[in-house]
ModelCIF file with pLDDT and N, C-alpha, C, O atoms, coordinates in Angstrom:
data_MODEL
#
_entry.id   MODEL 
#
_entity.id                         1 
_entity.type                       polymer 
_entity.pdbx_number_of_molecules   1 
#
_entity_poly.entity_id                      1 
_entity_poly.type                           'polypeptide(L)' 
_entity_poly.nstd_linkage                   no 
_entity_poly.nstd_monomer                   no 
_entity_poly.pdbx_seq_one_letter_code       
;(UNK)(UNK)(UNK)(UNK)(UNK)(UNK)(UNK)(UNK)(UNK)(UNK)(UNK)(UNK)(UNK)(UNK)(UNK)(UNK)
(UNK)(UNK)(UNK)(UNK)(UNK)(UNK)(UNK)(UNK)(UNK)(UNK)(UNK)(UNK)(UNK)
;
_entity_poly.pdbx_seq_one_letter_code_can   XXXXXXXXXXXXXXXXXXXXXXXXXXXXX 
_entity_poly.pdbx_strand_id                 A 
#
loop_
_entity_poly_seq.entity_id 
_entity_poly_seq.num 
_entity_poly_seq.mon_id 
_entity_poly_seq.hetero 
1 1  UNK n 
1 2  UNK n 
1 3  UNK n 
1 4  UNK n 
1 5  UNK n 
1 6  UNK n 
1 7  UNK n 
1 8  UNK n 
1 9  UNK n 
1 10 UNK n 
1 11 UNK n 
1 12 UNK n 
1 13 UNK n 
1 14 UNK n 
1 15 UNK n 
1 16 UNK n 
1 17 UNK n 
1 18 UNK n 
1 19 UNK n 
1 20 UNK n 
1 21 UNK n 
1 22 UNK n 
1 23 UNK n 
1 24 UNK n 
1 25 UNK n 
1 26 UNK n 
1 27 UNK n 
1 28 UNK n 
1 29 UNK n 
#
_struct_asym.id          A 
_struct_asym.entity_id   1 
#
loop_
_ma_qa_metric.id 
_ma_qa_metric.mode 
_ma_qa_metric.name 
_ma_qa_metric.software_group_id 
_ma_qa_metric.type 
1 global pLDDT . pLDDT 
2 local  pLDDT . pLDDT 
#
_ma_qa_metric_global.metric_id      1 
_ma_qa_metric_global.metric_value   80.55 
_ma_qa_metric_global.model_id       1 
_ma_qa_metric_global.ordinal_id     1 
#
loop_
_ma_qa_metric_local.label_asym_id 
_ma_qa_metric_local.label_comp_id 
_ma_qa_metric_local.label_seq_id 
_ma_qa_metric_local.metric_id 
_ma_qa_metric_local.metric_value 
_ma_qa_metric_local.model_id 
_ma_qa_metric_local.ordinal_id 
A UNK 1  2 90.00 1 1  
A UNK 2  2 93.00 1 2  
A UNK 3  2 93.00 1 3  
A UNK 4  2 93.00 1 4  
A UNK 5  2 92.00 1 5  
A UNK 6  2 91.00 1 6  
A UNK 7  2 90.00 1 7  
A UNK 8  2 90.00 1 8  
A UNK 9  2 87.00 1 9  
A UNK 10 2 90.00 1 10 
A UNK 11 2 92.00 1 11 
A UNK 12 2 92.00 1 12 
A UNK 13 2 94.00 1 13 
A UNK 14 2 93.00 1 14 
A UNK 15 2 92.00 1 15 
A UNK 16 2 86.00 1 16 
A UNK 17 2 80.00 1 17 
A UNK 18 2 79.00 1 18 
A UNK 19 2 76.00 1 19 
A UNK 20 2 70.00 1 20 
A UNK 21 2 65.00 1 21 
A UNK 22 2 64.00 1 22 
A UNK 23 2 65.00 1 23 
A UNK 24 2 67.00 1 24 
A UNK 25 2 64.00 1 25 
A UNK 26 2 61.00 1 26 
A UNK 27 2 63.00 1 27 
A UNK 28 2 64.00 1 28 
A UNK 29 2 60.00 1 29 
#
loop_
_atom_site.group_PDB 
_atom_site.id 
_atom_site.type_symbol 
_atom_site.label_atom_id 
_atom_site.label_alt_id 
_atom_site.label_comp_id 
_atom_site.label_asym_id 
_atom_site.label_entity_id 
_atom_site.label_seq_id 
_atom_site.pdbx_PDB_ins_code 
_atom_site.Cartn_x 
_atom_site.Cartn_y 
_atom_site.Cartn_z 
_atom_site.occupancy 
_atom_site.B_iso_or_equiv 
_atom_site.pdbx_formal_charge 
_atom_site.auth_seq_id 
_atom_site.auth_comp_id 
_atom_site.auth_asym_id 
_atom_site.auth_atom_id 
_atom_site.pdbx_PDB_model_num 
ATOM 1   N N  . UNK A 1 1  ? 9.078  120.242 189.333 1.00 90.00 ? 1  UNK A N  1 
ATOM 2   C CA . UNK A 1 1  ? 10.376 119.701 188.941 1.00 90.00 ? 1  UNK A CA 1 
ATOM 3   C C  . UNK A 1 1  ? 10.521 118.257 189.414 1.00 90.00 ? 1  UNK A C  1 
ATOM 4   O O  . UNK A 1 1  ? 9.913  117.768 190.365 1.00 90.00 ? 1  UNK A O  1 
ATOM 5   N N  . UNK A 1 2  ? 11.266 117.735 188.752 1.00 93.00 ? 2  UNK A N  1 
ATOM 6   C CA . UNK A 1 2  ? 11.485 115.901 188.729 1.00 93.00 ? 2  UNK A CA 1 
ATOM 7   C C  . UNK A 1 2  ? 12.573 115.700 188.813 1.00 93.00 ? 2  UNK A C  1 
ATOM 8   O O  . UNK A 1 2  ? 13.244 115.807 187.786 1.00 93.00 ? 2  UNK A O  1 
ATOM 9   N N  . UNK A 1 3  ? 13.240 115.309 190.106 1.00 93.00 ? 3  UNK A N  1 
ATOM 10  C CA . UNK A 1 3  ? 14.564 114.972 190.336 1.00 93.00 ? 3  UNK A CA 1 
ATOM 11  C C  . UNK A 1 3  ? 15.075 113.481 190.174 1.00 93.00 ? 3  UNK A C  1 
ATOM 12  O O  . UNK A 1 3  ? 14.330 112.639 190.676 1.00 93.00 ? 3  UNK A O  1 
ATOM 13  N N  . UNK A 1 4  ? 16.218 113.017 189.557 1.00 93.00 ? 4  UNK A N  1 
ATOM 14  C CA . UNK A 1 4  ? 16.242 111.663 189.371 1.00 93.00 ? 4  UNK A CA 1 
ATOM 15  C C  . UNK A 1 4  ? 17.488 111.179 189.833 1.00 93.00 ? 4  UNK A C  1 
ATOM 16  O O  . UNK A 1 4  ? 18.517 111.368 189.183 1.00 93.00 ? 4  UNK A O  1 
ATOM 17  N N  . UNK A 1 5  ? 17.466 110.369 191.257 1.00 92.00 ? 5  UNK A N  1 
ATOM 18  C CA . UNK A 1 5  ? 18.538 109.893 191.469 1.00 92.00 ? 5  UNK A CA 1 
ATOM 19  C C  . UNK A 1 5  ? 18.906 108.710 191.220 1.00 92.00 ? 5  UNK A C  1 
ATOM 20  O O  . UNK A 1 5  ? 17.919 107.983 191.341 1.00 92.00 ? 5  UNK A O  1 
ATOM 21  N N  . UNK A 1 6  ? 20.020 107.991 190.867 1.00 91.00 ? 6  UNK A N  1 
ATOM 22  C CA . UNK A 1 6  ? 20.429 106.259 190.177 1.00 91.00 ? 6  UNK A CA 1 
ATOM 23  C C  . UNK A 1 6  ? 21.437 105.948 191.599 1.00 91.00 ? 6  UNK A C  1 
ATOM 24  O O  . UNK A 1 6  ? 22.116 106.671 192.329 1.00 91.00 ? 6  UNK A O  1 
ATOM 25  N N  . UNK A 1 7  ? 21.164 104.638 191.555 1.00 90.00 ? 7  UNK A N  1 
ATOM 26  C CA . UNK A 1 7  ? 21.868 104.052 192.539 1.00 90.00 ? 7  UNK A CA 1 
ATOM 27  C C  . UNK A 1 7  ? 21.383 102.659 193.126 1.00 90.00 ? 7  UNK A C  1 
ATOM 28  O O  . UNK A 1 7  ? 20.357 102.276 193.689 1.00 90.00 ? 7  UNK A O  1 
ATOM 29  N N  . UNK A 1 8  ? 22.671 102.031 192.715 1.00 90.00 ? 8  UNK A N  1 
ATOM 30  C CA . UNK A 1 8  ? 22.296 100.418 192.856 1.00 90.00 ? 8  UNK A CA 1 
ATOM 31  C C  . UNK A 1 8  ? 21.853 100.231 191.717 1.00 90.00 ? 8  UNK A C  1 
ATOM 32  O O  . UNK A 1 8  ? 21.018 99.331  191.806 1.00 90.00 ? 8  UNK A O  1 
ATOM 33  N N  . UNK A 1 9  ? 21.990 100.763 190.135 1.00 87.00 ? 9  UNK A N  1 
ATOM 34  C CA . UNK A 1 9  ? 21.109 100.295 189.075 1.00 87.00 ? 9  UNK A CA 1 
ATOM 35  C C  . UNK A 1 9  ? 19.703 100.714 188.910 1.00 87.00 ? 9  UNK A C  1 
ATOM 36  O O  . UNK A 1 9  ? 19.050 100.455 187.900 1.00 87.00 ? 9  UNK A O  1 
ATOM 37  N N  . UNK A 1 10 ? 19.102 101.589 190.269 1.00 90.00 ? 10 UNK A N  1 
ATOM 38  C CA . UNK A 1 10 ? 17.762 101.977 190.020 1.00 90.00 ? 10 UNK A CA 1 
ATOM 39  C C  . UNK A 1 10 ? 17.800 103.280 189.966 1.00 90.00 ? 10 UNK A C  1 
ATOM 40  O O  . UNK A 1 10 ? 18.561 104.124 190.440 1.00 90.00 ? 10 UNK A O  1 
ATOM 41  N N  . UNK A 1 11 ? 16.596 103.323 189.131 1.00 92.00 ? 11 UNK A N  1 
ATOM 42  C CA . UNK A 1 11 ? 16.281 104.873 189.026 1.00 92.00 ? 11 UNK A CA 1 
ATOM 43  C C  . UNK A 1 11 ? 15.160 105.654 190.124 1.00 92.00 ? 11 UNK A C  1 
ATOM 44  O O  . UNK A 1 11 ? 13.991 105.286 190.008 1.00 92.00 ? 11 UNK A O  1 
ATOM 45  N N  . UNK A 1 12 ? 15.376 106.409 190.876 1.00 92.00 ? 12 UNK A N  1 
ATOM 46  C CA . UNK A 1 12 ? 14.531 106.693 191.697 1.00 92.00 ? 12 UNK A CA 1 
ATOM 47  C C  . UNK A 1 12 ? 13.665 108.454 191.127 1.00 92.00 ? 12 UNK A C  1 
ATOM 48  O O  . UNK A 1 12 ? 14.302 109.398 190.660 1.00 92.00 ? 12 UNK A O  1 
ATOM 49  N N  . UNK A 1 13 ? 12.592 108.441 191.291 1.00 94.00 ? 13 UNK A N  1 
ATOM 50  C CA . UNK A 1 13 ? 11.968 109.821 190.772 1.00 94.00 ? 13 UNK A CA 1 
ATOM 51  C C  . UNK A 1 13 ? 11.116 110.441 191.952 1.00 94.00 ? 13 UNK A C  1 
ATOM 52  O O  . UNK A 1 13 ? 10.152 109.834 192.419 1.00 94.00 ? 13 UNK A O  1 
ATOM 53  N N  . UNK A 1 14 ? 11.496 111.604 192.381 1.00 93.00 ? 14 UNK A N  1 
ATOM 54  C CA . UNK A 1 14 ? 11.176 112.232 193.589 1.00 93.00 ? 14 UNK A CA 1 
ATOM 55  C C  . UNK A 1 14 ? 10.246 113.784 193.109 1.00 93.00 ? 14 UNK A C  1 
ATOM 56  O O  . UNK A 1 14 ? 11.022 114.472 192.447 1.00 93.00 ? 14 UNK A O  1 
ATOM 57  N N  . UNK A 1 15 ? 9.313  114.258 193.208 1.00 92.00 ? 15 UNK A N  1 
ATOM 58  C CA . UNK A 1 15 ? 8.993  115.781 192.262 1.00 92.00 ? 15 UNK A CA 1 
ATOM 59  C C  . UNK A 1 15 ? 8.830  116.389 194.018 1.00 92.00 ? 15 UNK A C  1 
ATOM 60  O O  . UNK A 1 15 ? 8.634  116.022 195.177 1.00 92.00 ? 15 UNK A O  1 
ATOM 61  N N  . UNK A 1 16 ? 9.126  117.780 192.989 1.00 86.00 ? 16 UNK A N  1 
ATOM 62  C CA . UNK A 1 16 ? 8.159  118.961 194.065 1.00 86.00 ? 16 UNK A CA 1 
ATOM 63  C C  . UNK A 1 16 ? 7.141  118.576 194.685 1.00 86.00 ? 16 UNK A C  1 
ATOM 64  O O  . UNK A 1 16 ? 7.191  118.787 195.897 1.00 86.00 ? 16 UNK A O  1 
ATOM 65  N N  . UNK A 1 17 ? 6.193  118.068 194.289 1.00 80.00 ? 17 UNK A N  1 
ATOM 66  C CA . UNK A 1 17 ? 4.626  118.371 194.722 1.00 80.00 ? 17 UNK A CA 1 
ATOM 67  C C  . UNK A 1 17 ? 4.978  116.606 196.056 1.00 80.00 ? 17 UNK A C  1 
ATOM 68  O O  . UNK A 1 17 ? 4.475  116.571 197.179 1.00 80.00 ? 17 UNK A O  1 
ATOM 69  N N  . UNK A 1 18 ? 5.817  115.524 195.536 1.00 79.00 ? 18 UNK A N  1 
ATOM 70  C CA . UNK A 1 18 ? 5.976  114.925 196.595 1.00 79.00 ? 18 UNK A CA 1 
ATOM 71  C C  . UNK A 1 18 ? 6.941  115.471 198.209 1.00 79.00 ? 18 UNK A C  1 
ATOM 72  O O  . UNK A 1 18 ? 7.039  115.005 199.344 1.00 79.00 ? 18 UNK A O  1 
ATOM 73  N N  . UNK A 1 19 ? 7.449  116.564 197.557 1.00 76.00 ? 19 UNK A N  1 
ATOM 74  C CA . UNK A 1 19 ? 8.512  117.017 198.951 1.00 76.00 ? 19 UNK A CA 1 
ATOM 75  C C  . UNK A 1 19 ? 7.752  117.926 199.657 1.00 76.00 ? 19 UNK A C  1 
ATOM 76  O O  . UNK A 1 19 ? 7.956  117.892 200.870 1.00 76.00 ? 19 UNK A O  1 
ATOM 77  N N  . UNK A 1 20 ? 6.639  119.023 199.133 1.00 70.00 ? 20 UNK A N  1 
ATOM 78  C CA . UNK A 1 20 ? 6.163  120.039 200.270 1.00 70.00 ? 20 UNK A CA 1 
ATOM 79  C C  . UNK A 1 20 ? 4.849  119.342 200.179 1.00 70.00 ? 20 UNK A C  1 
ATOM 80  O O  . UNK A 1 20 ? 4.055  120.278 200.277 1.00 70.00 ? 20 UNK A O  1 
ATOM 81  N N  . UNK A 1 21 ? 4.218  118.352 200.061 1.00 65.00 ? 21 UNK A N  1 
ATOM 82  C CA . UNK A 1 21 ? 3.095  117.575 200.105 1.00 65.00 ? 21 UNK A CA 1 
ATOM 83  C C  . UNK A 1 21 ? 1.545  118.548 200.027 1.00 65.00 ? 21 UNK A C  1 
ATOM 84  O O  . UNK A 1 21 ? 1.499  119.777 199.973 1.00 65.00 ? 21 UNK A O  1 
ATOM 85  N N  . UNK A 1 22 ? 0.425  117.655 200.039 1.00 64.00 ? 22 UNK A N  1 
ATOM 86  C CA . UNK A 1 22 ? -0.658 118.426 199.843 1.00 64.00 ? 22 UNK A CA 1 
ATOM 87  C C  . UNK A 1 22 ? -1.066 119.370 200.992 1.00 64.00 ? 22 UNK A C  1 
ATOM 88  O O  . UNK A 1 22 ? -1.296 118.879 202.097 1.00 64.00 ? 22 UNK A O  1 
ATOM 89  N N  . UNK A 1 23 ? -1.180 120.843 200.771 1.00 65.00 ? 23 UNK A N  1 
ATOM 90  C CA . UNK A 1 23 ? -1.246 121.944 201.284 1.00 65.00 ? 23 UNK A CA 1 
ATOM 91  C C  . UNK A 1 23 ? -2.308 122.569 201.245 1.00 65.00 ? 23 UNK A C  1 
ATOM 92  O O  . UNK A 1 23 ? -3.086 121.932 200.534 1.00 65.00 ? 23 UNK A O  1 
ATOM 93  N N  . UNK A 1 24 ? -2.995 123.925 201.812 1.00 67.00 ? 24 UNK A N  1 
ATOM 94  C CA . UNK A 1 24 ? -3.550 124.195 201.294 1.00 67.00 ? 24 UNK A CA 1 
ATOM 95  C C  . UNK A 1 24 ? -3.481 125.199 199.949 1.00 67.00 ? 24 UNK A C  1 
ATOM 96  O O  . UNK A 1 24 ? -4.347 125.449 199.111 1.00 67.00 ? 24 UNK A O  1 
ATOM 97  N N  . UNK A 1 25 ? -2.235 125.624 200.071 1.00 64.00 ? 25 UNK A N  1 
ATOM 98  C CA . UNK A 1 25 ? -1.708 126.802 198.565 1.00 64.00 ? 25 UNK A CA 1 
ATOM 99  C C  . UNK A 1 25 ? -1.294 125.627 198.222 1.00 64.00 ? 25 UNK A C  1 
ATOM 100 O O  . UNK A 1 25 ? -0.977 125.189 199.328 1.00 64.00 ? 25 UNK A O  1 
ATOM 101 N N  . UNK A 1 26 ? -1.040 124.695 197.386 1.00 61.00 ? 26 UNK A N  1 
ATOM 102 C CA . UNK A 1 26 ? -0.623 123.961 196.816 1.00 61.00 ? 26 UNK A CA 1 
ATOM 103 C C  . UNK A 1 26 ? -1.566 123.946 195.771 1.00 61.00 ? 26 UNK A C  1 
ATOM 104 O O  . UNK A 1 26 ? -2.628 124.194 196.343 1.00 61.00 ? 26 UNK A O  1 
ATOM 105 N N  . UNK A 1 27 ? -1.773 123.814 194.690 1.00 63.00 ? 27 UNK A N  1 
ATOM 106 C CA . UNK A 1 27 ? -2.642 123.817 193.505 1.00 63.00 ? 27 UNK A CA 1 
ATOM 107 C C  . UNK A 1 27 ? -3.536 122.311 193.448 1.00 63.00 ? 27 UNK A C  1 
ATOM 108 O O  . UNK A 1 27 ? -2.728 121.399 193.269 1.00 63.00 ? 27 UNK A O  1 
ATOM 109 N N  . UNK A 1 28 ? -4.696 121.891 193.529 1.00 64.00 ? 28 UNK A N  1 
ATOM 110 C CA . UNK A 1 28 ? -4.721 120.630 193.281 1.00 64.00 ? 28 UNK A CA 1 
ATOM 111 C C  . UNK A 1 28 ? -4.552 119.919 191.999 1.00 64.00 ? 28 UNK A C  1 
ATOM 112 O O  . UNK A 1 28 ? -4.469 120.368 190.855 1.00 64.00 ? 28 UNK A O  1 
ATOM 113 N N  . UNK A 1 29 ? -4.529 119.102 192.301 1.00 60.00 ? 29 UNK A N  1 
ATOM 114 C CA . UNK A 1 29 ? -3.858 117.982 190.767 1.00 60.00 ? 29 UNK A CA 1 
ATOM 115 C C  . UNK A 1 29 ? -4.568 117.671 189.925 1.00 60.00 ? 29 UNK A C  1 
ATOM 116 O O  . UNK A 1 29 ? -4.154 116.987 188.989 1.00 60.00 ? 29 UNK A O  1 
#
């Protein structure tokens, strides 16, 4: 999932795979 927050005019894009970072259950990319 791709969360998008605005503020100040910018768009900022944050996902899943950047918030619980590379793991080892994490799927690789």
């Amino acid at each position: 999932t791709h969360a998008l927050s605005f503020k100040d005019g910018q768009v900022r894009v944050e996902t899943v795979r950047e918030r619980r970072g590379e793991r080892p259950w994490v799927l690789a990319r």
